[in-house]
Protein backbone atom coordinates (compact mmCIF):
# COMPACT_ATOMS: atom_id res chain seq x y z
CA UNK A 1 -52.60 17.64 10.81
CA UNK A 2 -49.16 17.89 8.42
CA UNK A 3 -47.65 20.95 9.15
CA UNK A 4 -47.53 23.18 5.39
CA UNK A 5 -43.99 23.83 3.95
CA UNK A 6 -43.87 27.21 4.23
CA UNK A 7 -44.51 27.26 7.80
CA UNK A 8 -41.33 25.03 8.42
CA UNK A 9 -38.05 26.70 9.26
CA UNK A 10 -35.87 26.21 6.20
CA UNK A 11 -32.48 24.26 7.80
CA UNK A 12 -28.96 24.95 6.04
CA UNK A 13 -26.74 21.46 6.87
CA UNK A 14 -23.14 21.66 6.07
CA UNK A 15 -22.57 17.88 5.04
CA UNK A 16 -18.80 18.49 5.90
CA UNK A 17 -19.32 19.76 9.80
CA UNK A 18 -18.12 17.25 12.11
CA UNK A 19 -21.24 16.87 13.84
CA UNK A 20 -23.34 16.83 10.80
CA UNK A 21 -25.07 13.48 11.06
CA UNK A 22 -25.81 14.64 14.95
CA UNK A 23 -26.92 18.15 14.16
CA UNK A 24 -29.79 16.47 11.49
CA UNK A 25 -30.83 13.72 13.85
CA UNK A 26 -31.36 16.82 16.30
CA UNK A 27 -33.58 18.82 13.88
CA UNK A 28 -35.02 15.85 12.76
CA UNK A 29 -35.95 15.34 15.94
CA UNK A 30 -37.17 18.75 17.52
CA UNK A 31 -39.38 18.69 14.44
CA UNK A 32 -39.91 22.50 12.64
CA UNK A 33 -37.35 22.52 10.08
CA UNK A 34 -37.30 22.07 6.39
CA UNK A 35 -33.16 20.81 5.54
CA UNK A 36 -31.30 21.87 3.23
CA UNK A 37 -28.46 20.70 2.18
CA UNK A 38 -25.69 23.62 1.87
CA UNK A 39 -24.35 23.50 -1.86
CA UNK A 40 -20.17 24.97 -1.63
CA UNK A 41 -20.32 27.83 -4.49
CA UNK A 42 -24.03 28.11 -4.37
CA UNK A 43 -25.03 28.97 -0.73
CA UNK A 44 -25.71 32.70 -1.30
CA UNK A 45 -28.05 31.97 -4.03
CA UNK A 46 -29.84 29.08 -1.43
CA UNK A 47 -30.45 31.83 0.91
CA UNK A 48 -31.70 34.48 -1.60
CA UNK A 49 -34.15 32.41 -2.78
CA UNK A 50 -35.38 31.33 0.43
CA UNK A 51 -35.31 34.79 1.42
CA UNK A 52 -36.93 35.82 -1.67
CA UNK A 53 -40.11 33.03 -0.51
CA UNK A 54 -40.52 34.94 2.36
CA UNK A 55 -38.58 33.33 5.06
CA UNK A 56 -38.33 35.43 8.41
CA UNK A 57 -35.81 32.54 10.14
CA UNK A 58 -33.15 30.45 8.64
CA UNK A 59 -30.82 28.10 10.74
CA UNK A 60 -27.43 27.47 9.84
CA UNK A 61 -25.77 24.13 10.70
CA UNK A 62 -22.24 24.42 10.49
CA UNK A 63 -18.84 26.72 12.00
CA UNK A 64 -17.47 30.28 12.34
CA UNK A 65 -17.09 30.37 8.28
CA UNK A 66 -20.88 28.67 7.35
CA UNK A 67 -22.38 31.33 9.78
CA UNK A 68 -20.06 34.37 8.01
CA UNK A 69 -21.33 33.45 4.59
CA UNK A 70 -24.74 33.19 5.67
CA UNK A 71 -24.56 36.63 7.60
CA UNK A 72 -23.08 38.22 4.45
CA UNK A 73 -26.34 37.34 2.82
CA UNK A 74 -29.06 37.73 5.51
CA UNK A 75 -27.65 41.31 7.15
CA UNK A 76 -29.49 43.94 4.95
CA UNK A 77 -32.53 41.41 5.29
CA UNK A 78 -35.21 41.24 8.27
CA UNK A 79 -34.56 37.39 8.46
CA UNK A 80 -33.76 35.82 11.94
CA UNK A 81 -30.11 34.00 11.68
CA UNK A 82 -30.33 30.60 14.61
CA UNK A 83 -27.51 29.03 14.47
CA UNK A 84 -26.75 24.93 15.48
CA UNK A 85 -22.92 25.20 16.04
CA UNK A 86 -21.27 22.43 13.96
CA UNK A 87 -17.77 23.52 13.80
CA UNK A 88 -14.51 23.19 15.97
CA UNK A 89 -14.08 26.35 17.74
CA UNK A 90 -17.68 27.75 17.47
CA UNK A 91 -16.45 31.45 18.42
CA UNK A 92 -19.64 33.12 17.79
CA UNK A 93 -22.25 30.69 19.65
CA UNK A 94 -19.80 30.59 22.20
CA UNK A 95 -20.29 34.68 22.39
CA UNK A 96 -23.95 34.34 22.34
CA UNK A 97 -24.33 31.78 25.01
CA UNK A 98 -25.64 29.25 22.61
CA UNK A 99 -25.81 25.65 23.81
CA UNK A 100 -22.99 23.36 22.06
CA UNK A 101 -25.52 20.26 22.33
CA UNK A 102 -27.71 19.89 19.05
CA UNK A 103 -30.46 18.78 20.72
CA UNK A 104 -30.45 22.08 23.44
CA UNK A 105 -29.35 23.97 20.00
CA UNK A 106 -32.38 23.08 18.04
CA UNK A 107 -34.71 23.60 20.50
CA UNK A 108 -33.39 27.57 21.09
CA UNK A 109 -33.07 27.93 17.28
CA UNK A 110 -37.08 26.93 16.82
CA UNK A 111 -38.13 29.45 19.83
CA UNK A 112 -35.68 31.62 21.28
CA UNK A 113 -36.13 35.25 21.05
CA UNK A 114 -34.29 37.64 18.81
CA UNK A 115 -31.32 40.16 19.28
CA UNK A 116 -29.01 41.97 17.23
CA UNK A 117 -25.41 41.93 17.29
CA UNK A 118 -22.25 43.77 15.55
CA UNK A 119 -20.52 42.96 12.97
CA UNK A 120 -18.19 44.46 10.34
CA UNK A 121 -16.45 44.28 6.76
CA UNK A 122 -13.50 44.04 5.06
CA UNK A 123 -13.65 45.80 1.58
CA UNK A 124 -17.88 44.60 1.98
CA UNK A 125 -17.01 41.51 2.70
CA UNK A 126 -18.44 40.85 6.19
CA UNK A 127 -17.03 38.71 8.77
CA UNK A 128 -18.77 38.45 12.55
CA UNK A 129 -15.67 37.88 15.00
CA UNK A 130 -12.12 37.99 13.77
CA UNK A 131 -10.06 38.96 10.46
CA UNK A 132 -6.57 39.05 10.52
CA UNK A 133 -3.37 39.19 8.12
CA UNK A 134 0.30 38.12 7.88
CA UNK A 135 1.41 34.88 9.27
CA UNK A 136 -1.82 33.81 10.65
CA UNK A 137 -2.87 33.23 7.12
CA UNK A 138 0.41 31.57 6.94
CA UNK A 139 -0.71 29.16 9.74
CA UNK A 140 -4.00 28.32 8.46
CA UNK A 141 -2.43 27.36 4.66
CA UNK A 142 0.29 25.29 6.09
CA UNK A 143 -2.12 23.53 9.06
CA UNK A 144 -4.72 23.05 5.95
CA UNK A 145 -2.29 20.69 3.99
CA UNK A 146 -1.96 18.72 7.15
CA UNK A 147 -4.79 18.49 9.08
CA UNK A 148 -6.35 15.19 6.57
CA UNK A 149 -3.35 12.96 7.14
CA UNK A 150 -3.01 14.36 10.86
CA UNK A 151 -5.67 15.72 12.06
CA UNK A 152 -6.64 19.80 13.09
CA UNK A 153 -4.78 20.09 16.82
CA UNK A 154 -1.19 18.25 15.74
CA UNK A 155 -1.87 19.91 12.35
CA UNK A 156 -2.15 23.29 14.19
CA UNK A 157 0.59 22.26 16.74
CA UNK A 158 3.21 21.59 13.63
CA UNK A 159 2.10 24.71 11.83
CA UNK A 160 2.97 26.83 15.12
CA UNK A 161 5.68 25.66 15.03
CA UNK A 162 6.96 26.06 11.72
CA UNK A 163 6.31 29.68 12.11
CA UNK A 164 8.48 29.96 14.52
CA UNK A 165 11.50 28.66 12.25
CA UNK A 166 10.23 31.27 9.91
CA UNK A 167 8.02 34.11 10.85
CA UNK A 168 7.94 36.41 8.03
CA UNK A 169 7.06 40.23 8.54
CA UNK A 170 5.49 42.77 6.09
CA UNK A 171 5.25 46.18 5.74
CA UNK A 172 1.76 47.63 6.72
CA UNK A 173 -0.24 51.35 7.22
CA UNK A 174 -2.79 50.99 9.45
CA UNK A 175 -5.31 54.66 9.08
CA UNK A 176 -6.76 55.19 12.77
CA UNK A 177 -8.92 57.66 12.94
CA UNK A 178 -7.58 59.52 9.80
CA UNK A 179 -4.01 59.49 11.23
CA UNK A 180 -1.19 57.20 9.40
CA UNK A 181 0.48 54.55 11.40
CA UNK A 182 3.55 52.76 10.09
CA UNK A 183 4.65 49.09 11.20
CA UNK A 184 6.92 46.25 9.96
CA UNK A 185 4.82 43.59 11.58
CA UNK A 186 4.76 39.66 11.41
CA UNK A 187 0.61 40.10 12.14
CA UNK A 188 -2.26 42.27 12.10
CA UNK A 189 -5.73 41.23 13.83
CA UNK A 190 -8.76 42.74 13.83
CA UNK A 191 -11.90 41.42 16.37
CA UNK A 192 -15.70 42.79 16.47
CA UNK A 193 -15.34 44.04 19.57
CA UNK A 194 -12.99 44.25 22.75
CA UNK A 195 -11.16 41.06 22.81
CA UNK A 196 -9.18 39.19 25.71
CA UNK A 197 -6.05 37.00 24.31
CA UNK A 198 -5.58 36.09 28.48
CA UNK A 199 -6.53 32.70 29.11
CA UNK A 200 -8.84 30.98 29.57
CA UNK A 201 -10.79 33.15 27.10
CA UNK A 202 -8.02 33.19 24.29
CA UNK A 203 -10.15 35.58 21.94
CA UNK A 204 -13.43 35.55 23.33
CA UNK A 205 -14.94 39.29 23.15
CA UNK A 206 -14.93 40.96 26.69
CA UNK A 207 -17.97 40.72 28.18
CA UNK A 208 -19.05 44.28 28.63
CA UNK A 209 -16.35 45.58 26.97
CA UNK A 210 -15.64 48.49 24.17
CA UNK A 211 -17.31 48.09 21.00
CA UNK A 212 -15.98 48.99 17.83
CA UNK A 213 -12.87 47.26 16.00
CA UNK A 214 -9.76 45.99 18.05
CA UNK A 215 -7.12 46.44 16.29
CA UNK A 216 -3.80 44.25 17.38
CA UNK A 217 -0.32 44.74 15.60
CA UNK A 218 2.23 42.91 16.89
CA UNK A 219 5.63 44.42 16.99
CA UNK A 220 8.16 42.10 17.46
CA UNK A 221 9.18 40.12 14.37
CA UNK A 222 11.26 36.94 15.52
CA UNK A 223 9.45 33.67 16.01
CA UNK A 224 11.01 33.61 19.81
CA UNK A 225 9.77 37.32 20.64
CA UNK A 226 6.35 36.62 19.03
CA UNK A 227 6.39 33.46 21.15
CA UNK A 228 7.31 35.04 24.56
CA UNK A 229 4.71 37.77 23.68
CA UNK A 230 1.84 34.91 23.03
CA UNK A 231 2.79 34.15 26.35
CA UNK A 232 2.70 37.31 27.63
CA UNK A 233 -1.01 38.09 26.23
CA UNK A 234 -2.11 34.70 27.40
CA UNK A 235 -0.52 35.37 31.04
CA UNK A 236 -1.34 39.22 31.48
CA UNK A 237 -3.98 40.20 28.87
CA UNK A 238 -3.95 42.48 26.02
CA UNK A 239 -4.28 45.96 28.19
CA UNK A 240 -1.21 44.86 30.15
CA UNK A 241 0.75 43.80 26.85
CA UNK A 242 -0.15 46.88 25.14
CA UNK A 243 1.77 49.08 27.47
CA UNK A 244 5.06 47.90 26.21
CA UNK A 245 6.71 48.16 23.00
CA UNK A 246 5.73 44.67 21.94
CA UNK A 247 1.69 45.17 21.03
CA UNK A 248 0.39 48.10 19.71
CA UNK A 249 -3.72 48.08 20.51
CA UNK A 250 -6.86 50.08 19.94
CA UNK A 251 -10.84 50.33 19.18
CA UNK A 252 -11.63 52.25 16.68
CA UNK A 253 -14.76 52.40 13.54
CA UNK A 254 -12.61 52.01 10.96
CA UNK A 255 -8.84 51.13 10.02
CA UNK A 256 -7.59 50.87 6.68
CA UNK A 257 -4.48 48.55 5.82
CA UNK A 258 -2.66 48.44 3.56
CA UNK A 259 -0.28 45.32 3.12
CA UNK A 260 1.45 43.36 0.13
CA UNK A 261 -0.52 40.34 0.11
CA UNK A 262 -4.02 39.46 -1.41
CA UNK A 263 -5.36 36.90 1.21
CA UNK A 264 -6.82 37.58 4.03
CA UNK A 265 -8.35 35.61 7.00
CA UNK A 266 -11.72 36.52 7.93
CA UNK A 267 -13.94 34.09 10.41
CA UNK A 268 -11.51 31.50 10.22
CA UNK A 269 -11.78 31.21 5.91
CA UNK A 270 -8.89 32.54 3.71
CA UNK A 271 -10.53 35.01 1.21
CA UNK A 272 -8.56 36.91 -1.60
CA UNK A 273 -8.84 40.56 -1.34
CA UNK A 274 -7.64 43.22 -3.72
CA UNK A 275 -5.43 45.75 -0.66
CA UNK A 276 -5.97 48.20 0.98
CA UNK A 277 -8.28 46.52 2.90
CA UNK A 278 -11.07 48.79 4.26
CA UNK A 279 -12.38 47.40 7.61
CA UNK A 280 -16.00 49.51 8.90
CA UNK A 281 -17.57 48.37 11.92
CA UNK A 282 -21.28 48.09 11.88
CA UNK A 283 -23.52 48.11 15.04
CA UNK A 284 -26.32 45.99 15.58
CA UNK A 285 -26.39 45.04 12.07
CA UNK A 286 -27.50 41.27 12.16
CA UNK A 287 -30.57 39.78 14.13
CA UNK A 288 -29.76 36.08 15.70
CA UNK A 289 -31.66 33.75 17.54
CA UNK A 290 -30.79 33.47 21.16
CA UNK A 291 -31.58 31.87 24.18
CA UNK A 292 -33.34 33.46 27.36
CA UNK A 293 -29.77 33.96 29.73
CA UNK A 294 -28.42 35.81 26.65
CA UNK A 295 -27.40 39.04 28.01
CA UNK A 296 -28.18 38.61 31.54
């Protein structure tokens, strides 16, 4: 007997993803899922309406910035987010333990089991893993205008570099816990969560670790310094780093900051935003589909 409409899982497939044409031979396959193809400038009103039908899962087929959108929408909602990781750092369903295969992926999206997980926003914009401002957004412009003709790692690898010809520094209050700090700072990042810069983990949240915003500034404004200090946090960790002048770091619920440009990087995306930026964190705010070893 055909399985009714309704019953079917409705399927969000970014047609850009690099795995695209593999993630919908997957779901295809696993059988379950009603796709969709995800519409740039229209997305949030695809999931309202699906919501509105009475959807209680939705998968998302795409990266880091396809799964923030979709949050955005679905976190004051009781739908389940499952996620088939498209993208090509996949920092999230790396976090949650989600199989990289979209075969494995689809099959944990249809029946894995439910838990929540933090999250937080920047001026109510929500993001799920990392926002940051200064040069990072600075990388991600110039490694944008590249990466067609050269491709995203020797597009990131030349944009690295450039910054370190030219690493500009801006003038930033960051409010923790009500009390005024004052930097001249090349880069501030902000992580759901405790994160680890030490390899091999390079900005994976700490398993077990603090929750609450981790705030990063990074002190030292040449290219060289900020270089040696990558090094540093890559080597030794953030804990070690932020003994010495070079790092300032800290968890806290909320951090205000207040710098002189209007773009910020949140999830990977460049987003305009009107400063001071308002960062909350919010616990257990979004409900995701996960597999059995999650949190074991």
């Amino acid at each position: 007997m055909a399985t009714d409409a309704s019953d079917l899982i409705p399927a969000f497939l970014n047609p850009l993803a690099g795995n695209a044409a593999a993630a919908r031979e997957a779901l295809a396959a696993a059988g379950g899922f009603r796709m969709v193809e995800l519409a740039p400038g229209s997305f949030e009103h695809q999931l309202r309406e699906v919501v509105a039908r009475g959807a209680r899962r939705v998968l998302i087929a795409g990266g880091d910035g396809s799964i923030a959108a979709a949050a955005h929408t679905l976190h004051e909602t009781p739908v389940e987010l499952a996620i088939l990781p498209c993208g090509t750092l996949n920092h999230l369903a790396k976090d949650l333990r989600l199989p990289l295969d979209p075969v494995e992926a689809a099959r944990v999206a249809s029946s894995g089991r439910v838990a929540t997980v933090d999250a937080a926003t920047v001026n109510g914009r929500l993001f799920l893993n990392t926002s940051s401002v200064g040069s990072y957004v600075t990388f991600v412009r110039l490694r944008e205008r590249l990466e067609k003709r050269l491709g995203y790692h020797v597009a990131s690898f030349i944009a690295a570099a450039r910054l370190l010809v030219h690493l500009p520094a801006f003038r930033v209050s960051v409010l923790v816990d009500g009390a005024p700090r004052e930097y001249l700072t090349p880069l501030v990042f902000v992580g759901v969560g405790e994160r680890e810069l030490k390899l091999p983990t390079l900005g994976a949240r700490v398993s077990g670790g603090r929750r609450g915003l981790h705030v990063m500034v990074i002190r030292q404004r040449s290219g060289a310094r900020a270089l040696a200090l990558a090094f540093a946090a890559a080597a030794r960790g953030v804990k070690e780093v932020a003994k010495t002048p070079a790092l300032d770091a800290f968890v806290v619920d909320e951090a205000r900051i207040e710098p002189r440009t209007h773009v910020a990087s949140m999830d990977g995306e460049l987003t305009r935003v009107t400063p001071p930026l308002e960062y909350r964190y919010l616990r257990d705010r979004l409900r995701v589909v996960v597999g059995d070893d999650y949190g074991k």
